[in-house]
Protein backbone atom coordinates (compact mmCIF):
# COMPACT_ATOMS: atom_id res chain seq x y z
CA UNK A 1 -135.40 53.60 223.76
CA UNK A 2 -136.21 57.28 223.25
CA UNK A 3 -137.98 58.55 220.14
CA UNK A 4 -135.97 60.91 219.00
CA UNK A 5 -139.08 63.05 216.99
CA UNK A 6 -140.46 63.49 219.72
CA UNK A 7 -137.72 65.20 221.59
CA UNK A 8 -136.52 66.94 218.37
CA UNK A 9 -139.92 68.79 218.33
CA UNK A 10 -140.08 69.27 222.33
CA UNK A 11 -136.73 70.83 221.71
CA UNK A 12 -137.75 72.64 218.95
CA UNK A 13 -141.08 74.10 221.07
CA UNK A 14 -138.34 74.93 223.63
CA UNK A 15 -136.61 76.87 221.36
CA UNK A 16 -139.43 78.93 220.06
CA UNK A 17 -140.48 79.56 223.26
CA UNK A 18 -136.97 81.13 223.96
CA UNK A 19 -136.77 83.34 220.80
CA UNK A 20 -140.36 84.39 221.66
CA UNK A 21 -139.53 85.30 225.08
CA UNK A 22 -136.44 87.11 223.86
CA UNK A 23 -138.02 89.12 221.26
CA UNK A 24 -140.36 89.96 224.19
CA UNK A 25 -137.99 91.28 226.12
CA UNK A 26 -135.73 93.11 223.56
CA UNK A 27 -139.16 94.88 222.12
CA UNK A 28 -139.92 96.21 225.91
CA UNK A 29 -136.38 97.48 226.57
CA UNK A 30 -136.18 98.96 223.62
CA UNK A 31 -140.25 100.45 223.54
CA UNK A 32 -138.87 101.82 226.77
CA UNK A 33 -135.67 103.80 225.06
CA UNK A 34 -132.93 101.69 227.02
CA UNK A 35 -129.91 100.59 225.77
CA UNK A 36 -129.56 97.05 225.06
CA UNK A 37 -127.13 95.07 227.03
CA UNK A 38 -123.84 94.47 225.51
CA UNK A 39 -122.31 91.15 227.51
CA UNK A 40 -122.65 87.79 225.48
CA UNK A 41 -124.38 86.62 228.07
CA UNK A 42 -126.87 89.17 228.56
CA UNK A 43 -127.59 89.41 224.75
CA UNK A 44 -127.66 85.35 225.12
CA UNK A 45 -130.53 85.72 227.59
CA UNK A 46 -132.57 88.64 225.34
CA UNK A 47 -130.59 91.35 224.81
CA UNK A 48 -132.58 93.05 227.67
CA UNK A 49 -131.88 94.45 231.30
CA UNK A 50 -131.69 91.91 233.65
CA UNK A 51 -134.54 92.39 236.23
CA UNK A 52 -134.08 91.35 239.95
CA UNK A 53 -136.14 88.31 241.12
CA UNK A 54 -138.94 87.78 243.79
CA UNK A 55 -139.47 85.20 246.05
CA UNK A 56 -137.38 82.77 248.49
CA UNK A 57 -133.28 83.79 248.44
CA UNK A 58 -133.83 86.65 245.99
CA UNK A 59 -131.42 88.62 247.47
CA UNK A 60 -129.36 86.46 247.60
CA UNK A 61 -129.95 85.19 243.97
CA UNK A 62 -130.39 89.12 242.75
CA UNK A 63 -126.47 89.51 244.55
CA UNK A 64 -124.50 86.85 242.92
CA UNK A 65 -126.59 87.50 239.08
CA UNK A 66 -125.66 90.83 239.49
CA UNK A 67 -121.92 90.37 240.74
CA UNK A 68 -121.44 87.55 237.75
CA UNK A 69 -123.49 88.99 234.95
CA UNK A 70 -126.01 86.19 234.79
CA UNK A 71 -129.72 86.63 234.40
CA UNK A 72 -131.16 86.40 237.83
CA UNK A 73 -133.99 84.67 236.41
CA UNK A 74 -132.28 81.87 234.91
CA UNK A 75 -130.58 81.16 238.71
CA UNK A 76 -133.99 81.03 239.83
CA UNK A 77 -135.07 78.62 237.48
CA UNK A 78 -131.81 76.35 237.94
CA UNK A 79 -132.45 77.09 242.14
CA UNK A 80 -136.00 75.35 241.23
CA UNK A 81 -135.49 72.47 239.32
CA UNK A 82 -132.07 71.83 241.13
CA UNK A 83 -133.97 71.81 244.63
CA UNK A 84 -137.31 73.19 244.42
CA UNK A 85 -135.90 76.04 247.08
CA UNK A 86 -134.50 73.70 249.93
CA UNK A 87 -131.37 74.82 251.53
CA UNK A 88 -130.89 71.53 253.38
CA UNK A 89 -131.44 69.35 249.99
CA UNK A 90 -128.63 66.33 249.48
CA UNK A 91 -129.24 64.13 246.47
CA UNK A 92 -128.23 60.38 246.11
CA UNK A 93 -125.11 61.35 243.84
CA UNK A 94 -124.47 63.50 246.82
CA UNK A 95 -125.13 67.17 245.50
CA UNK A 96 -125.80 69.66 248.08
CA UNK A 97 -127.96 72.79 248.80
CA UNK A 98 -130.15 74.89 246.93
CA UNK A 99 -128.12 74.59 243.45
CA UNK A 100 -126.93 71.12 244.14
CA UNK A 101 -123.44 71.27 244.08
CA UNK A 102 -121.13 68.18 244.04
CA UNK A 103 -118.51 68.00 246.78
CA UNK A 104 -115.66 68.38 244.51
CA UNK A 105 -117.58 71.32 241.91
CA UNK A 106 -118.21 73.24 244.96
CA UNK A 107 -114.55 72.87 246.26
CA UNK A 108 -112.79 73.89 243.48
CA UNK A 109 -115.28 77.17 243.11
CA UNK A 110 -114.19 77.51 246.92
CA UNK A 111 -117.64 76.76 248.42
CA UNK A 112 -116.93 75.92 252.01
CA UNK A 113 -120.17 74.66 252.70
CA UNK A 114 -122.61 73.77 250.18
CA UNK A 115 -125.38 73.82 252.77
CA UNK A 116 -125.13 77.98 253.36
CA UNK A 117 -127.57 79.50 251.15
CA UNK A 118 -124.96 82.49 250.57
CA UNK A 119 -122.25 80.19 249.51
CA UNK A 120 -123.89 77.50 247.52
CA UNK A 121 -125.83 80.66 245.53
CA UNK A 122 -122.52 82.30 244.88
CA UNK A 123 -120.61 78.84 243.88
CA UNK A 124 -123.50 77.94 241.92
CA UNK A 125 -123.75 81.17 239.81
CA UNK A 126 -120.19 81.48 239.46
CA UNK A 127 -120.27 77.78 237.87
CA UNK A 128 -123.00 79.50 235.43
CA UNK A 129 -121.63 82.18 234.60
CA UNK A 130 -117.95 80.24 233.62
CA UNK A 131 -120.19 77.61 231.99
CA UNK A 132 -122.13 80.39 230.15
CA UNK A 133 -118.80 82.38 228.80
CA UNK A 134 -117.43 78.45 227.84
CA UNK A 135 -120.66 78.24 225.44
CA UNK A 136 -120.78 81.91 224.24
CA UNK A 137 -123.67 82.91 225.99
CA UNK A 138 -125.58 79.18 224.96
CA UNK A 139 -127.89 78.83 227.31
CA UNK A 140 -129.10 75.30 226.58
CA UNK A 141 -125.96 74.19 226.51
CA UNK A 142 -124.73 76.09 229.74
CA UNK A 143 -127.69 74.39 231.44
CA UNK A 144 -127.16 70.76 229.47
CA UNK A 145 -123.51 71.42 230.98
CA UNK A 146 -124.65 72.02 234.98
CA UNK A 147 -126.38 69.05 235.01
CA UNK A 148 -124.06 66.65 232.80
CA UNK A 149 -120.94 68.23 232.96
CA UNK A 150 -118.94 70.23 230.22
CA UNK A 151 -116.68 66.77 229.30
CA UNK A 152 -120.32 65.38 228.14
CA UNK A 153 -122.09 68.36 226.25
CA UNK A 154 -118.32 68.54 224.29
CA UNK A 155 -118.38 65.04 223.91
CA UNK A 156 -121.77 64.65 222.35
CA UNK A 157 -121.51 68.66 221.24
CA UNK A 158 -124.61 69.55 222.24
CA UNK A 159 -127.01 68.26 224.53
CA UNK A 160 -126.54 65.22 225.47
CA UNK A 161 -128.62 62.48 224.68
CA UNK A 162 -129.47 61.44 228.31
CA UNK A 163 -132.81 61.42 229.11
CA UNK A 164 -132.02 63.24 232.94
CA UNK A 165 -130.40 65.72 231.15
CA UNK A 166 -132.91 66.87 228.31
CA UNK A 167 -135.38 66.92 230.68
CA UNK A 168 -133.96 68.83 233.46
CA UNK A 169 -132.77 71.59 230.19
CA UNK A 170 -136.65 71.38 228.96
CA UNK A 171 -137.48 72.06 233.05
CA UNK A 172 -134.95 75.11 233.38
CA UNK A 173 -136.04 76.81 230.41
CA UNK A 174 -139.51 76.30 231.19
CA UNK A 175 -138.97 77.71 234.38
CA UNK A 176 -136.98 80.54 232.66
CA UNK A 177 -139.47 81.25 230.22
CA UNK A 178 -142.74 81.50 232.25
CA UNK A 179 -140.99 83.86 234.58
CA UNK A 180 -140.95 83.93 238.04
CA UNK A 181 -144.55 83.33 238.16
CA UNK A 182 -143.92 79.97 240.54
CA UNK A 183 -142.09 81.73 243.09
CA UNK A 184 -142.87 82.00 246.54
C-alpha cells in the first residue's frame, strides 16, 4: 500500500521544482527584452521561448515541437523515460518506438509505423500537444494522461493514483526540469 505523505510531498517537490524552473525561464526571456509567448501551452511550460534541443533525434524532436507548439524539451524528456532513445524499443503491453506508442494510439494519429523515428516523433507529439490543449496547458496531467490514458486522469481527475503512473510523471518532469543535461 502506498503512503500517500510521502507522494503528496514528492509531488509537492515536483511542483516547486516546476514553478522554479518557470520563473527561471520567464526572468531570462524577459531580462533579455523578448516577448513572452502567448499559446496556453507555451505559457503552461514558462511563459518563455521554446529553445531547440540537443542530442539523439533533435531534429527530428526540434521539427514536430515546433510544427505542434510543444516545448521541445518536454518531448525529450517523454522520448527518455518512454525509451531511453531506442528507435527499435517494443514494450510488453506492446508500445512501440522511441515515444512508445500503442498500436491503436498510433493508428488513429495516422502513424504508419511506429518503428520510424520520423513518424513515431510526429504521432507522439501530436498526441501531446492534443493531450496538452485537453488539460489547458497542464502539464502533469498531459503527461499523467500519455502514460494512463485521458479516460483515467478524468476518472480519478488528476493523476492517477497508480504507482507506474506517478512515477513515470515524477521521471518526465525531472527530466524536463534538469534540462537536457542527459542527452547524448
Amino acid at each position: 500500500m502506498m503512503d500517500n505523505s510521502i507522494f503528496s510531498g514528492q509531488m509537492q517537490s515536483v511542483i516547486q521544482n516546476l514553478m522554479f524552473t518557470i520563473l527561471e525561464r520567464l526572468m531570462k526571456k524577459l531580462e533579455s527584452g523578448g516577448q513572452a509567448a502567448t499559446s496556453a501551452q507555451t505559457s503552461a511550460l514558462g511563459a518563455a521561448e521554446l529553445e531547440p534541443v540537443t542530442g539523439d533525434f533533435a531534429s527530428l524532436i526540434n521539427q514536430a515541437a515546433q510544427k505542434y507548439d510543444v516545448d521541445p524539451a518536454l518531448v525529450q524528456a517523454v522520448v527518455k523515460a518512454e525509451s531511453n532513445f531506442d528507435p527499435n524499443a517494443v514494450s510488453s503491453a506492446g508500445a512501440m518506438g522511441l515515444m512508445q506508442l500503442m498500436p491503436g494510439t498510433a493508428s488513429d494519429l495516422g502513424v504508419l509505423n511506429p518503428l520510424d523515428p520520423a513518424q513515431n516523433i510526429d504521432g507522439g507529439v501530436r498526441y501531446i500537444s492534443r493531450l496538452l490543449n485537453y488539460y489547458d496547458g497542464n502539464v502533469q496531467l498531459a503527461v499523467a494522461a500519455y502514460n494512463a490514458g485521458p479516460g483515467a486522469v478524468d476518472r480519478y481527475q488528476g493523476i492517477p493514483p497508480y504507482q507506474e503512473t506517478q512515477t513515470y510523471v515524477n521521471r518526465v518532469l525531472g527530466y524536463f526540469n534538469s534540462g537536457n543535461e542527459w542527452t547524448a
